[in-house]
Protein backbone atom coordinates (compact mmCIF):
# COMPACT_ATOMS: atom_id res chain seq x y z
CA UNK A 1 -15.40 15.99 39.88
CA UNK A 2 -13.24 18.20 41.52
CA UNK A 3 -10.71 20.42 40.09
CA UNK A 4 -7.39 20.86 41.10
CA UNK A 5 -5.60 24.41 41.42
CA UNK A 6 -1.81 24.37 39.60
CA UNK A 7 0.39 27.71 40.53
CA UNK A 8 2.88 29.00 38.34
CA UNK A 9 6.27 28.77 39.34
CA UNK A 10 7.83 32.41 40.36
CA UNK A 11 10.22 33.54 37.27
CA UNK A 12 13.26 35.81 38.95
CA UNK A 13 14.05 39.25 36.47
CA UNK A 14 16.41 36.96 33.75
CA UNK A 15 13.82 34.50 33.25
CA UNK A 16 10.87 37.13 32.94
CA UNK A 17 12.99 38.62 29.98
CA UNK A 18 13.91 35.38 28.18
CA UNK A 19 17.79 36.92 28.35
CA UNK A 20 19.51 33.48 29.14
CA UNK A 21 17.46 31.57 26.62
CA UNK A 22 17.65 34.43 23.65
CA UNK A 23 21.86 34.18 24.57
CA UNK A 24 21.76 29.94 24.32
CA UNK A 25 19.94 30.46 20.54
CA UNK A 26 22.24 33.33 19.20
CA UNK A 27 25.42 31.07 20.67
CA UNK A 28 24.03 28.02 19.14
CA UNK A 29 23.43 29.80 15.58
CA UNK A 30 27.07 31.21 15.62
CA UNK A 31 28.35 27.74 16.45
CA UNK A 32 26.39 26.58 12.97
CA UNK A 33 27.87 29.47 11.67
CA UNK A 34 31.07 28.86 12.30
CA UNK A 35 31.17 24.96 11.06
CA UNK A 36 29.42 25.87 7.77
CA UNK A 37 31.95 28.35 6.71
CA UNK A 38 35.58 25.54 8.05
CA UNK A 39 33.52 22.91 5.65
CA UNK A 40 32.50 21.02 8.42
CA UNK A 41 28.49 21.14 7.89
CA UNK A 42 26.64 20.85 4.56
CA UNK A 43 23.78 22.74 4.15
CA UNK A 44 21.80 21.77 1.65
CA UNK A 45 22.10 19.34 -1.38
CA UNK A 46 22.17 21.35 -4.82
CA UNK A 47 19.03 19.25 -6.55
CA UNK A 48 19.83 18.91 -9.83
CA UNK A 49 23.41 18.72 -10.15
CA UNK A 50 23.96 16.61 -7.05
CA UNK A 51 21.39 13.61 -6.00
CA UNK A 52 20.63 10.60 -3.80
CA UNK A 53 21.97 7.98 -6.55
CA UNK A 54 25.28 6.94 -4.14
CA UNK A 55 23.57 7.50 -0.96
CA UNK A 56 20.65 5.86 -1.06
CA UNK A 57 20.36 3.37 1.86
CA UNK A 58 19.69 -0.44 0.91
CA UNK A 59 16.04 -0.30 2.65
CA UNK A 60 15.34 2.56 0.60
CA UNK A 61 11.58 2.39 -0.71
CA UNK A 62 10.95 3.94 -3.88
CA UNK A 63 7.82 4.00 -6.28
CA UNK A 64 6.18 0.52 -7.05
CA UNK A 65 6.12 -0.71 -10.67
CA UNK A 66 5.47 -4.19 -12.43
CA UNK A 67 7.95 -6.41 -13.88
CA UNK A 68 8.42 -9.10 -16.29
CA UNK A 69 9.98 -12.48 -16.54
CA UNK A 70 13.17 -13.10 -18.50
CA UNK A 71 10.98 -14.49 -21.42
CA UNK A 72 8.62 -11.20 -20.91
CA UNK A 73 5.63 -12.86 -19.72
CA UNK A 74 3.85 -10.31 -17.17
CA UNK A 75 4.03 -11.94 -13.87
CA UNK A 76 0.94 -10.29 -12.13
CA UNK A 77 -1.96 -13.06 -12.17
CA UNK A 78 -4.69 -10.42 -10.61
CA UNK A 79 -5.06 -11.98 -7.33
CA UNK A 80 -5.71 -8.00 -6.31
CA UNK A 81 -4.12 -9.06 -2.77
CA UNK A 82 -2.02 -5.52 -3.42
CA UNK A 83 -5.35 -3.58 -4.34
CA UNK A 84 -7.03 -4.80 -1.40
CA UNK A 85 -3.70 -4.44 1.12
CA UNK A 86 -3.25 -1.25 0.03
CA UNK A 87 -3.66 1.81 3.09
CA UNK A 88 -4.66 4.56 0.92
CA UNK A 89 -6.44 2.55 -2.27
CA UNK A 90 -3.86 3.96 -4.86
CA UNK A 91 -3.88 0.52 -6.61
CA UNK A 92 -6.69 -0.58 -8.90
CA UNK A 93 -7.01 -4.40 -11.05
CA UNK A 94 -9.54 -5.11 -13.47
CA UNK A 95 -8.96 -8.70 -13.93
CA UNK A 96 -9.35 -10.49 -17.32
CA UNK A 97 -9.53 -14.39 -17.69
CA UNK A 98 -7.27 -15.98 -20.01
CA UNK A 99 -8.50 -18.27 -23.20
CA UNK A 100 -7.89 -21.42 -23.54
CA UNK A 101 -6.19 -20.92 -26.94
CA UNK A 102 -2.88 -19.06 -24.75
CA UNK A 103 0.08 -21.78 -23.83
CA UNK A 104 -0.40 -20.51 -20.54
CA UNK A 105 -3.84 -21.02 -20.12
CA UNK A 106 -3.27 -22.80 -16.50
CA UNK A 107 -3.68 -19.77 -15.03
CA UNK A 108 -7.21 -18.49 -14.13
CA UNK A 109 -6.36 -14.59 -14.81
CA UNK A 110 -4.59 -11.81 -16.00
CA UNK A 111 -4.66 -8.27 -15.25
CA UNK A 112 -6.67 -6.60 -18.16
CA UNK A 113 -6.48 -3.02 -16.28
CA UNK A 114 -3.42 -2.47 -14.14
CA UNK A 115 -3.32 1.14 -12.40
CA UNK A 116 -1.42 2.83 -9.36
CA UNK A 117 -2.44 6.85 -8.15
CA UNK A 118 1.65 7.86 -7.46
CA UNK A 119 -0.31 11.28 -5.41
CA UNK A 120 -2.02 8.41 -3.30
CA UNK A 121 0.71 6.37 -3.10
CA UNK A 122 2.60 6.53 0.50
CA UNK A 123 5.30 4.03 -0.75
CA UNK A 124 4.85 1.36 2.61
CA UNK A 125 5.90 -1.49 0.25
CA UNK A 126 3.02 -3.64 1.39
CA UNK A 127 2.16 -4.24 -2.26
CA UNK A 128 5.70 -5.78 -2.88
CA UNK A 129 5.24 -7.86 0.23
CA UNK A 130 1.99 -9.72 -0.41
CA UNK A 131 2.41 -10.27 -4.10
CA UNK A 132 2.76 -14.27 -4.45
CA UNK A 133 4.31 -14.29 -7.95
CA UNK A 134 6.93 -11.12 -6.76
CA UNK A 135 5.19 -9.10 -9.79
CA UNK A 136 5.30 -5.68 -8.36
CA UNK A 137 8.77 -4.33 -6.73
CA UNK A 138 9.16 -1.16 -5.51
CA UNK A 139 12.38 0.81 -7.61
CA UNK A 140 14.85 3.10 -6.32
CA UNK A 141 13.22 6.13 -7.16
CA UNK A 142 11.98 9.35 -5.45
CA UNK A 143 12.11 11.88 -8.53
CA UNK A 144 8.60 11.00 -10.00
CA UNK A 145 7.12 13.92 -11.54
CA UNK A 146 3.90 14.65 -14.24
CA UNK A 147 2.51 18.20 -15.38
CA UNK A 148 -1.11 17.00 -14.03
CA UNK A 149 -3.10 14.59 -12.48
CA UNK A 150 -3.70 12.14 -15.02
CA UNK A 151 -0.03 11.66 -15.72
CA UNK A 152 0.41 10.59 -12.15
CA UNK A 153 -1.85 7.88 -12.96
CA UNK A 154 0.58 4.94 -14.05
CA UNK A 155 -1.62 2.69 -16.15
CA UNK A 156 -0.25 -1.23 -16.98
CA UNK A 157 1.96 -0.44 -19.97
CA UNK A 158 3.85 2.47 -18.26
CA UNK A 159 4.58 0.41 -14.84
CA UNK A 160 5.68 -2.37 -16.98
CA UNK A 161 7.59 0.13 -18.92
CA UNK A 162 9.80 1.35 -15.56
CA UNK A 163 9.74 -2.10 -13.93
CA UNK A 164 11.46 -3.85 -16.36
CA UNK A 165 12.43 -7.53 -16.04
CA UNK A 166 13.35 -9.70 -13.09
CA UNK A 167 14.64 -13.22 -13.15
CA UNK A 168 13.93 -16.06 -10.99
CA UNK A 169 11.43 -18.71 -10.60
CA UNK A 170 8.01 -17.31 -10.82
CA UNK A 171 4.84 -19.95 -9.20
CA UNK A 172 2.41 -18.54 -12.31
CA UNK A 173 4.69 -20.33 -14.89
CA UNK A 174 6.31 -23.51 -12.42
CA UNK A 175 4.47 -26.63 -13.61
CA UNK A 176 5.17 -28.34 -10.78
CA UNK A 177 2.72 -26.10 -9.23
């Protein structure tokens, strides 16, 4: 394999010194300087007093979370397609079968254990797209916070909890299906 020799280019006395390119940087940090203080340029966002609320844009992904039907029947019938579509394994399903004493005992399963990792989660929303019964949604939300680990661990009653309810037809409960 042979090598090949590259030669530096030749630098003149401006170049050697970085003069030009030092004089470009200072000029471009006055010209910041300068639209910051005429109102023209907004630095930063003040957290707490001002937030993303108005702004957010409509393909926004937030945090995922379960929902309901308008009769509050859970929606999710443990198919685990989002546990097993999921990049970084945040999601985990214990499934549970129904008995045959529940009205709704057509369907095979339930979700007895329903958890999501919000430190793994990387919000892609490919939960929200494979779900067949549109169970899990993904809210408009980007201030989740907990004081440990454990908290960040969403468990079935606290996704439900900050899902809510959404209304439409739902396969699980169409008897046509």
């Amino acid at each position: 394999m042979a090598t090949k020799l590259v030669e530096r280019p030749k630098l003149n006395f401006f170049e050697k010194i970085y003069l030009s390119s030092i004089l470009h940087g200072l000029a471009l940090t006055f010209g910041h300087i300068v639209r910051l203080f005429r109102g023209k340029t907004k630095v930063v966002m003040q957290y707490p007093e001002e937030k993303w609320d108005a702004h957010l844009p409509e393909y926004y992904r937030g945090a995922p979370a379960l929902v309901t039907d308008e009769h509050g029947r859970e929606r999710c019938v443990a198919c685990q397609l989002c546990e097993f579509i999921c990049p970084p394994r945040a999601i985990t399903i214990t499934p549970e079968e129904i008995p045959n004493s529940d009205p709704w005992a057509k369907v095979e399963k339930r979700p007895k254990a329903f958890e999501i990792d919000m430190i793994r989660c990387i919000y892609c929303g490919l939960c929200e797209e494979v779900c067949p019964e549109q169970a899990i949604f993904l809210r408009k939300d980007y201030a989740i916070t907990g004081e440990s680990r454990a908290e960040m661990v969403h468990d079935k009653r606290r996704l439900y909890e900050i899902g809510g309810v959404r209304t439409g037809l739902v396969n699980k409960w169409n008897d046509l299906k």
